[in-house]
Protein backbone atom coordinates (compact mmCIF):
# COMPACT_ATOMS: atom_id res chain seq x y z
CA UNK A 1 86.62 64.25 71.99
CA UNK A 2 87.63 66.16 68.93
CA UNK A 3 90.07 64.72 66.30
CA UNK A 4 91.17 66.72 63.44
CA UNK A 5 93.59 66.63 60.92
CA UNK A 6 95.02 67.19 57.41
CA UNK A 7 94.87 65.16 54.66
CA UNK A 8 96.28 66.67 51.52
CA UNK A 9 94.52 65.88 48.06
CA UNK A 10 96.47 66.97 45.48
CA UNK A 11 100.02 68.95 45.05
CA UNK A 12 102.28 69.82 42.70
CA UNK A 13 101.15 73.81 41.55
CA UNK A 14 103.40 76.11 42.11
CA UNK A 15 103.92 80.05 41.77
CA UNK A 16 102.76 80.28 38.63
CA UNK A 17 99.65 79.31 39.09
CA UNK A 18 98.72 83.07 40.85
CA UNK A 19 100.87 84.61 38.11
CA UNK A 20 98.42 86.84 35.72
CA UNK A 21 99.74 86.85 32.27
CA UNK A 22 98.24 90.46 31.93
CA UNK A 23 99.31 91.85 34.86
CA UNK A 24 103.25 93.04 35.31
CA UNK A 25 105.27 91.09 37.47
CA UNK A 26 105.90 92.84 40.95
CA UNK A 27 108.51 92.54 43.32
CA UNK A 28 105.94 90.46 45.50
CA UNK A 29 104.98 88.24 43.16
CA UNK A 30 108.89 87.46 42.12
CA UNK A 31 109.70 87.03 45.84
CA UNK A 32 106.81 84.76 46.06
CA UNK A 33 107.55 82.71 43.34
CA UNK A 34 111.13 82.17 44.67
CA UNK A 35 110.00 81.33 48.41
CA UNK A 36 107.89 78.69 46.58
CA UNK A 37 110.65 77.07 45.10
CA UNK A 38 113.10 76.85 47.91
CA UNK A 39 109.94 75.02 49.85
CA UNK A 40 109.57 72.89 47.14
CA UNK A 41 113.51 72.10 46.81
CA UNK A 42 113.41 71.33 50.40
CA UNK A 43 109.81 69.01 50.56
CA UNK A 44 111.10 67.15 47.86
CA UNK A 45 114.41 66.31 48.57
CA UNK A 46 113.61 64.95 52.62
CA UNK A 47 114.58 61.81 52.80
CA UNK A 48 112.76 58.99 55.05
CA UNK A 49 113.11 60.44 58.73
CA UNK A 50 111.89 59.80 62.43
CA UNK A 51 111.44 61.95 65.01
CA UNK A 52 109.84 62.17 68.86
CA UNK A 53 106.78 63.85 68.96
CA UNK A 54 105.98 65.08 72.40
CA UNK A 55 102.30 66.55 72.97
CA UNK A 56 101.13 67.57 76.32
CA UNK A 57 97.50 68.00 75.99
CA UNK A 58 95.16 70.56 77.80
CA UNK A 59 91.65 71.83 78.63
CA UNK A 60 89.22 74.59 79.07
CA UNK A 61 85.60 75.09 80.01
CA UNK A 62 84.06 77.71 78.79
CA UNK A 63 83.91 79.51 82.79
CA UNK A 64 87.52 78.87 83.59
CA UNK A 65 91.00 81.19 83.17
CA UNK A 66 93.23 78.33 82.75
CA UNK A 67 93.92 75.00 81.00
CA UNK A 68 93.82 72.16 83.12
CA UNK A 69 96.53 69.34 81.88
CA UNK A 70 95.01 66.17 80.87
CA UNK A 71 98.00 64.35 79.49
CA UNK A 72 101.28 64.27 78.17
CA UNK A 73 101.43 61.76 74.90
CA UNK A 74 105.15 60.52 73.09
CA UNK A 75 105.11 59.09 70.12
CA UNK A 76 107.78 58.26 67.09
CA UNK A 77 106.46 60.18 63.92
CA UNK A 78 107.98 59.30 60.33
CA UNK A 79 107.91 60.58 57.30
CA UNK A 80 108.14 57.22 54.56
CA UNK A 81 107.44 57.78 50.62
CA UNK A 82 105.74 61.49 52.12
CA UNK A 83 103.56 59.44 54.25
CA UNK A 84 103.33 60.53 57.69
CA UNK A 85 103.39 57.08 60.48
CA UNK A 86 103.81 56.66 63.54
CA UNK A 87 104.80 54.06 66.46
CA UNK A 88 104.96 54.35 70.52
CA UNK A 89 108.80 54.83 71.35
CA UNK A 90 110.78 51.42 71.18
CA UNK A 91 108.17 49.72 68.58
CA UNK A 92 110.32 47.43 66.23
CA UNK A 93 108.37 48.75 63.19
CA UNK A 94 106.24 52.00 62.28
CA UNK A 95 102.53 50.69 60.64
CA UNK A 96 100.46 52.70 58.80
CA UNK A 97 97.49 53.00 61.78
CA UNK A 98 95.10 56.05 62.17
CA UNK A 99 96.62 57.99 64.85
CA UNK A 100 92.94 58.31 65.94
CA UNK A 101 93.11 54.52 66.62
CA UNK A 102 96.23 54.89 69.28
CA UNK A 103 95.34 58.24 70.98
CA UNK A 104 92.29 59.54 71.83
CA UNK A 105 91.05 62.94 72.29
CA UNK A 106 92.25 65.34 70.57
CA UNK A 107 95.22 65.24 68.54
CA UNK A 108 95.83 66.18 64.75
CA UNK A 109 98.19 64.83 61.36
CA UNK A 110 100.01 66.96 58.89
CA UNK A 111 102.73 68.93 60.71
CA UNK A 112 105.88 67.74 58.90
CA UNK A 113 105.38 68.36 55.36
CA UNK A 114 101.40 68.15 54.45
CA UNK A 115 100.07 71.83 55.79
CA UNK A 116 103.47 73.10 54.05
CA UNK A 117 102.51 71.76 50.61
CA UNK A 118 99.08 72.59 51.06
CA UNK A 119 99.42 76.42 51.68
CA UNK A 120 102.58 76.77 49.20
CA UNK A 121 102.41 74.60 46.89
CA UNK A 122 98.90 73.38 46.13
CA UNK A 123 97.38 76.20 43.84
CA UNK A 124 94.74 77.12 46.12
CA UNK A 125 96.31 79.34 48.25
CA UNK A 126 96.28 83.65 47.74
CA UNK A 127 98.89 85.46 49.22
CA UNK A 128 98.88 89.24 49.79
CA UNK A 129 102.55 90.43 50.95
CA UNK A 130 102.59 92.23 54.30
CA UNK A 131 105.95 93.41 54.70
CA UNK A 132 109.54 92.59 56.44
CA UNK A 133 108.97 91.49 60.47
CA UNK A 134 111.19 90.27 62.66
CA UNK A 135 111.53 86.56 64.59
CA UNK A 136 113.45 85.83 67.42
CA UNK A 137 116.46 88.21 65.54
CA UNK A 138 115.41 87.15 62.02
CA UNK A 139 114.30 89.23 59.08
CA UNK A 140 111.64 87.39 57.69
CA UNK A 141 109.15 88.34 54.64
CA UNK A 142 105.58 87.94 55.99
CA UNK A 143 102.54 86.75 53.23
CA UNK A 144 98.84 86.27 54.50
CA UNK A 145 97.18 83.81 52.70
CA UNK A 146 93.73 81.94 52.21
CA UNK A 147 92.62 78.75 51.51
CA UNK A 148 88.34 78.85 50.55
CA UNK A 149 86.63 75.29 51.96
CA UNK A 150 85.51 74.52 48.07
CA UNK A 151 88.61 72.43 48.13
CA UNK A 152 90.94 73.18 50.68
CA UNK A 153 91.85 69.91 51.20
CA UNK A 154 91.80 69.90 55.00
CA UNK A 155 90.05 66.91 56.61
CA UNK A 156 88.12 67.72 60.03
CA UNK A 157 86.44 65.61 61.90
CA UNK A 158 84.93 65.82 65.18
CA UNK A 159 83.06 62.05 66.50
CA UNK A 160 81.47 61.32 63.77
CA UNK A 161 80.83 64.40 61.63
CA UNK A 162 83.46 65.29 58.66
CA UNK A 163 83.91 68.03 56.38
CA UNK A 164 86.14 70.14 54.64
CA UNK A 165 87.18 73.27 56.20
CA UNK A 166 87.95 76.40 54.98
CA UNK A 167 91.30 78.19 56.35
CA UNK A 168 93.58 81.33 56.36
CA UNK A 169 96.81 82.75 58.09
CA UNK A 170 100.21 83.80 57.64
CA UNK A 171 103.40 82.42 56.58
CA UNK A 172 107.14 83.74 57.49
CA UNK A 173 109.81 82.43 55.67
CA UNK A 174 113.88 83.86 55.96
CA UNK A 175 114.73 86.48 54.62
CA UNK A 176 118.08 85.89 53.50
CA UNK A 177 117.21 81.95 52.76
CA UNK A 178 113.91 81.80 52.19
CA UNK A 179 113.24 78.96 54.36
CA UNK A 180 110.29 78.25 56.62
CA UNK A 181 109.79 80.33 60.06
CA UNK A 182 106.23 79.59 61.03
CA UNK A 183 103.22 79.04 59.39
CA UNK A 184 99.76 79.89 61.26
CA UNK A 185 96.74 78.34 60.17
CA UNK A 186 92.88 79.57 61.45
CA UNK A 187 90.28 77.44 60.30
CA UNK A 188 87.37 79.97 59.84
CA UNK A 189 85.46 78.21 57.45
CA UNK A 190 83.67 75.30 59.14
CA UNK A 191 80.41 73.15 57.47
CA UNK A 192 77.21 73.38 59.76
CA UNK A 193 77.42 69.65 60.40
CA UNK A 194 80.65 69.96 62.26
CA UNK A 195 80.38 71.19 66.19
CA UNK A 196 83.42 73.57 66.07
CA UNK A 197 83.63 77.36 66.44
CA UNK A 198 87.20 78.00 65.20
CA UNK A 199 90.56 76.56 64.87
CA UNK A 200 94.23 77.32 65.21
CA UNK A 201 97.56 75.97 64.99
CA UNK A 202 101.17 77.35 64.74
CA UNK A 203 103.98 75.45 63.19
CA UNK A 204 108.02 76.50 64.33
CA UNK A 205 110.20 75.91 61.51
CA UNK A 206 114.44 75.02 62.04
CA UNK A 207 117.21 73.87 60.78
CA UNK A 208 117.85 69.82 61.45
CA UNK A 209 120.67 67.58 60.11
CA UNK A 210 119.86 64.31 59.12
CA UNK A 211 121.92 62.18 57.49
CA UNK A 212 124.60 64.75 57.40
CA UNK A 213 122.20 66.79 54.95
CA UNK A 214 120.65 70.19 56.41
CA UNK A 215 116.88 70.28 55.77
CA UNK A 216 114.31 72.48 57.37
CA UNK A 217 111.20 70.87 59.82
CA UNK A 218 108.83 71.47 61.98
CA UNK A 219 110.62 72.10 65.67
CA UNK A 220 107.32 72.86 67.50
CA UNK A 221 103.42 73.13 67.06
CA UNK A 222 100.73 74.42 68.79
CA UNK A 223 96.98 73.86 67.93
CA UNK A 224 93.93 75.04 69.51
CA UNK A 225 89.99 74.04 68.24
CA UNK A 226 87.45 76.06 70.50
CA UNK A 227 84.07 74.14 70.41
CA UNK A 228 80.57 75.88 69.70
CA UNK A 229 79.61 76.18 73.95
CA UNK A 230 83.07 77.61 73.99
CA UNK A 231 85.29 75.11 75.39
CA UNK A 232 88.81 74.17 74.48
CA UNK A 233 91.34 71.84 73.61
CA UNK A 234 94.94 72.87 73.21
CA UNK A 235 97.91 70.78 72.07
CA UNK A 236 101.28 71.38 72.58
CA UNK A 237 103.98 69.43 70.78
CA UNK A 238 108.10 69.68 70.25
CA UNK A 239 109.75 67.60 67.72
CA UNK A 240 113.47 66.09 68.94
CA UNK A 241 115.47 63.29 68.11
CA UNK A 242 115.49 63.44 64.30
CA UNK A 243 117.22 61.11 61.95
CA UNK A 244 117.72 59.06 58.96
CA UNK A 245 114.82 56.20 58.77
CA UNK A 246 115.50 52.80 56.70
CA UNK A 247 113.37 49.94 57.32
CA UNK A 248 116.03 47.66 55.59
CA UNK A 249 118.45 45.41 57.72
CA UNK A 250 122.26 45.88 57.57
CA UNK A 251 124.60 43.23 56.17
CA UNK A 252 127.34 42.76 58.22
CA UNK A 253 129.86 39.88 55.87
CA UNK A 254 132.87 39.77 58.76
CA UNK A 255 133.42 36.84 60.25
CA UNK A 256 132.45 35.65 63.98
CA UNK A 257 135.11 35.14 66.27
CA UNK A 258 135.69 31.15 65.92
CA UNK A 259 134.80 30.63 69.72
CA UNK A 260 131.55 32.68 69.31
CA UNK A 261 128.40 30.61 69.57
CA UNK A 262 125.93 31.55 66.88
CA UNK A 263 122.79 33.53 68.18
CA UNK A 264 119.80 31.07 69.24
CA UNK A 265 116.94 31.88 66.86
CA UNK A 266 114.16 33.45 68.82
CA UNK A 267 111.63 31.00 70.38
CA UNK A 268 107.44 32.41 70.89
CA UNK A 269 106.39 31.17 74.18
CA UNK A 270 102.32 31.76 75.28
CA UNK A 271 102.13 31.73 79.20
CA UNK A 272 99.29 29.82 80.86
CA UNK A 273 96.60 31.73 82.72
CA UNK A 274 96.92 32.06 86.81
CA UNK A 275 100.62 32.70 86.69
CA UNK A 276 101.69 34.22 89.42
CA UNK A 277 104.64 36.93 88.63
CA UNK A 278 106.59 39.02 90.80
CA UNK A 279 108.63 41.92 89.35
CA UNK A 280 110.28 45.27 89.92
CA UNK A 281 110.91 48.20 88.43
CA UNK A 282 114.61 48.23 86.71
CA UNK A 283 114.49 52.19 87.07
CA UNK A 284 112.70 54.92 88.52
CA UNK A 285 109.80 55.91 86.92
CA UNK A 286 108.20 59.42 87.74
CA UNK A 287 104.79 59.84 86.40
CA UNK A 288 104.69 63.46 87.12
CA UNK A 289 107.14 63.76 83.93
CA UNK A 290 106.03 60.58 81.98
CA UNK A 291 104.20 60.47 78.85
CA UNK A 292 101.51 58.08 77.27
CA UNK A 293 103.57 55.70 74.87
CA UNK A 294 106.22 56.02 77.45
CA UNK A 295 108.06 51.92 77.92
CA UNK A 296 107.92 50.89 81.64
CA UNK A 297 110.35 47.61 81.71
CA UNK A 298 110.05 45.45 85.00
CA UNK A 299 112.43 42.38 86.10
CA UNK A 300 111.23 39.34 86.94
CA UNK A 301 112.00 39.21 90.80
CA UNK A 302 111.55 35.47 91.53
CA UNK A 303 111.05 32.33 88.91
CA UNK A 304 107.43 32.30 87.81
CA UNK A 305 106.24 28.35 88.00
CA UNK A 306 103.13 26.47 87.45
CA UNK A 307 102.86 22.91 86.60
CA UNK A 308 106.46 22.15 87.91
CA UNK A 309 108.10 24.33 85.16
CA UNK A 310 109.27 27.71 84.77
CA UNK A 311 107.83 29.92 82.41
CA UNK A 312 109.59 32.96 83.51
CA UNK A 313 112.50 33.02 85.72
CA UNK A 314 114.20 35.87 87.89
CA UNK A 315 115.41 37.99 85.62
CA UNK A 316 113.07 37.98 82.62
CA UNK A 317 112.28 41.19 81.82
CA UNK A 318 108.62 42.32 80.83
CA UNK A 319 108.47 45.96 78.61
CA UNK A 320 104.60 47.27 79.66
CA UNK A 321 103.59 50.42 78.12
CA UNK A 322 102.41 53.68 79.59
CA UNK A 323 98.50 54.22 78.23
CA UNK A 324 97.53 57.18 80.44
CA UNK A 325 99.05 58.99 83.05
CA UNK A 326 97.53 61.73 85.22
CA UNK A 327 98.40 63.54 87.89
CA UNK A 328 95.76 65.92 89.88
CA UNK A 329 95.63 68.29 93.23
CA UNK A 330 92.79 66.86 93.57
CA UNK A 331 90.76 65.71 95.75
CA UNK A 332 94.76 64.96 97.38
CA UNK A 333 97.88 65.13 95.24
CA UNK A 334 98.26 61.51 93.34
CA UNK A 335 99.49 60.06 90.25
CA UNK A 336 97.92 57.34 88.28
CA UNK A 337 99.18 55.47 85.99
CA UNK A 338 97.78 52.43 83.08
CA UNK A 339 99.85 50.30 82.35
CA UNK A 340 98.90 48.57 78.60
CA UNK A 341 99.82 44.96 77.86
CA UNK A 342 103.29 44.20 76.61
CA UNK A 343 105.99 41.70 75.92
CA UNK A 344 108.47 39.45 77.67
CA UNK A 345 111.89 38.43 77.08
CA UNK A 346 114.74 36.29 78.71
CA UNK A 347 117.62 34.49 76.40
CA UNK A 348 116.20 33.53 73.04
CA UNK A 349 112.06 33.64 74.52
CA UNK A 350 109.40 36.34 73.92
CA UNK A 351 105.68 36.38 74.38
CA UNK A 352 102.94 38.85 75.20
CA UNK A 353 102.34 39.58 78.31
CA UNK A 354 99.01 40.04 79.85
CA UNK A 355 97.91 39.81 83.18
CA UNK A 356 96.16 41.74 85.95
CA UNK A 357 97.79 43.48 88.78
CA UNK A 358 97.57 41.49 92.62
CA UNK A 359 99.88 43.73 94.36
CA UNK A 360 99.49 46.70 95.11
CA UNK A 361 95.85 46.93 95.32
CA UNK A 362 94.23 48.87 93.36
CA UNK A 363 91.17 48.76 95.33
CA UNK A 364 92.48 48.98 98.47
CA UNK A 365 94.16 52.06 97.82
CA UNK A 366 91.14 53.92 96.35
CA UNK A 367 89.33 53.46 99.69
CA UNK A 368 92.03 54.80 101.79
CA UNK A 369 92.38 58.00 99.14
CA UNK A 370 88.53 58.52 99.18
CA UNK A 371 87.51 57.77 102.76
CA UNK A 372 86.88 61.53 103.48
CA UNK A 373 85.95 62.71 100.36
CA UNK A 374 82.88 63.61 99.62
CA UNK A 375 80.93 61.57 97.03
CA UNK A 376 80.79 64.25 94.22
CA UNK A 377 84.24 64.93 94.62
CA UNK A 378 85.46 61.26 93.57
CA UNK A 379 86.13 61.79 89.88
CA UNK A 380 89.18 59.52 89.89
CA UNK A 381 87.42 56.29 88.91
CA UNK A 382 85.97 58.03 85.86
CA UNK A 383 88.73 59.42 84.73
CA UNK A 384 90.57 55.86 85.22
CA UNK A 385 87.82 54.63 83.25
CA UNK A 386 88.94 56.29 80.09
CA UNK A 387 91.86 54.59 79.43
CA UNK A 388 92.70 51.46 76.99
CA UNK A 389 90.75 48.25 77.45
CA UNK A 390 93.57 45.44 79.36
CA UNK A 391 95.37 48.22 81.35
CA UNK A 392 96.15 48.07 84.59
CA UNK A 393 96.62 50.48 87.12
CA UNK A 394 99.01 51.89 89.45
CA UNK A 395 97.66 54.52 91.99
CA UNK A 396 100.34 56.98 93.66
CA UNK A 397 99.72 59.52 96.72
CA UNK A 398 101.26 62.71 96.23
CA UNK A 399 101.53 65.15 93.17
CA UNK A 400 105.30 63.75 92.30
CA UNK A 401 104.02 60.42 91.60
CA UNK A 402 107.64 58.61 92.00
CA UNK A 403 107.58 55.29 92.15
CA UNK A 404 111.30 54.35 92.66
CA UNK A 405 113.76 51.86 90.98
CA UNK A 406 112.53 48.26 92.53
CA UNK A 407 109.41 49.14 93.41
CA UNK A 408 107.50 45.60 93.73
CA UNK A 409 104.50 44.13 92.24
CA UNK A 410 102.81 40.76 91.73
CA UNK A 411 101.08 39.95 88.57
CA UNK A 412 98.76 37.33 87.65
CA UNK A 413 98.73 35.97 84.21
CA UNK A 414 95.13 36.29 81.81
CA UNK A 415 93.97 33.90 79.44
CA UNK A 416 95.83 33.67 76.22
CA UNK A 417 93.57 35.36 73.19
CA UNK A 418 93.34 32.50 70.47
CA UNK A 419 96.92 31.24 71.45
CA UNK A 420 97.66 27.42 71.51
CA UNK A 421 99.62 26.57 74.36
CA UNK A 422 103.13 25.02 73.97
């Protein structure tokens, strides 16, 4: 699996830093000079944001024509103090966790503001101006640039091998405004220790308002790293949803209506092992469109007892989360689907939830989809094996993999990890 991303060491130099005291000033190095500080007006003045990252995530081997899909991942991305975090969708809180640690494969940092103030504003970029070209209807002023390894400050790492890279590509910014288009990166400059041939990645540039403030951010990316045997990994990401991040709570001084109860502080409950849960699904949920990080929320179907008491009745709802999904042709259609460990809630009680799926069987299915397949052909237990430790697994026939609104399942509870009982 190959992780890579940015990790900017030092910022700060601007234009004139390529300026040569004994050289006349050109038109290109004016130009440049003012792109520079319109970037720089624009990097410094964003204010705490969060957007939804959407990456759908692809393969090559080194005989094939095509990518084959391996995933679709969604994740909140936001930019705090110019620190890039991120959170699945719904978290109550972004933490500053290596991406690396949430999603595997490959997947890379840096696209809202870090590769920006690397190429333009760090000092170690050259630019050579190639001219007026044209965007989707925009006049745009085009600079190549490169970025030597002896300090780039770009971060790789594949497994366990690291190293700075060396880099180069081109930069379009507006004509008229002088804002961002695209930048495109190649990493061409790799240290022997690291087992990659080349890199790319393009970054689309537009308009967003946020906060009632226009500011300019990254709308798309696309990044491919092609591996020494020649085999590749592609990611594909779009950036929607953006706005104002505060991680401060709102005081709200009117008074309650006099006949409204005040809210019930909320209550931690830890559910005993061996509980038996039935649920549904509160909406439809098609896995053919569905992302990892996705939410999947269930209702509790029936009360949930043990002990003569009820530890969660019909209509607690349980929030799961979606840790892999994959749909293949092969060797049928199907859908699967891993369901990661989540939370509870009904009234003023919450708890983790962790069990292990009853119904449907898991196993029981398998052996009806592979009972005329050959044995080399059964690659669906390996690839089930890759996902997070505690999921569980739902296993759909047919490439739409919909699994309607009240679709059924039984659930039994897991031993509580270094949680007292009540």
């Amino acid at each position: 699996m190959v992780r890579a991303w940015c990790l900017l060491l030092a910022s700060g130099a601007l234009w004139a830093q390529q300026y040569d005291p004994k050289q006349p000033l050109t038109r290109e190095t004016v130009l440049l000079g003012r792109i520079q500080n319109v970037v720089s007006e624009n990097l410094s003045h964003l204010p705490n944001f969060t957007c939804v990252e959407t990456i759908e995530r692809s393969q090559r081997t080194p005989s094939a024509k095509r990518y084959q899909l391996v995933d679709n991942v969604r994740l909140e991305v936001a930019l705090v103090s110019g620190k890039e975090l991120y959170a699945w969708p719904g978290a109550s809180k972004f933490e500053e966790q290596d991406l690396r640690d949430m999603v595997g494969g490959a997947i890379g940092t840096g696209d809202f503001a870090l590769h920006a103030k690397s190429i333009y504003l760090s000092g170690r970029a050259k630019f050579t101006y190639e001219g007026e070209e044209e965007i989707a209807g925009r006049k745009t002023h085009k600079f190549h640039y490169r970025v030597p390894m002896d300090g780039s400050g770009y971060l790789m790492r594949i497994e366990k091998a690291e190293g700075m890279v060396g880099y180069q590509g081109s930069v379009w910014n507006d004509a008229a405004s002088l804002e961002m288009v695209r930048i495109e990166m190649t990493i061409d400059e790799i240290p022997p220790n690291i087992p990659l041939k080349e890199g790319h990645k393009t970054i689309e540039y537009a308009p967003v308002d946020i906060g009632g403030t226009r500011y300019v951010l990254p709308a798309s990316m696309e990044m491919t790293l092609v591996t020494l045997n020649g085999g590749e990994s592609r990611n594909r990401a779009v950036f929607t949803g953006c706005k104002q991040y505060t991680a401060e709570s709102t005081l709200i001084f009117d008074e309650p209506p006099p006949d409204e109860k005040p809210k019930a502080a909320a209550v931690t409950v830890t559910l005993p092992e061996g509980l038996s849960v039935s649920m549904k699904l509160m909406k439809t949920l098609d896995l053919a469109k569905s992302a990892m990080g996705d939410p999947v929320v269930f209702e509790v179907s029936k009360d949930a007892s043990k002990g003569g008491q009820v530890w969660l009745p019909k209509g607690a709802q349980v929030e799961l989360r979606l840790d892999q999904v994959v749909c293949r042709d092969y060797p049928s259609g199907h859908c699967f689907a891993a369901l990661a460990p989540g939370r509870f809630t009904y009234g003023n009680k919450e708890g983790a939830f962790r069990a292990s799926l009853v119904q449907p069987d898991l196993t029981r299915t398998l052996e009806m989809m592979m009972r005329n397949v050959r044995p080399e052909l059964r690659m669906l237990p390996v690839e089930m094996g890759q996902a997070a430790p505690g999921s569980e697994f739902v296993l759909v026939n047919g490439k739409r993999g919909r699994l309607s609104s009240g679709y059924g399942t039984t659930w039994r509870t897991l031993e509580a990890r270094g949680e007292k009982q009540p």
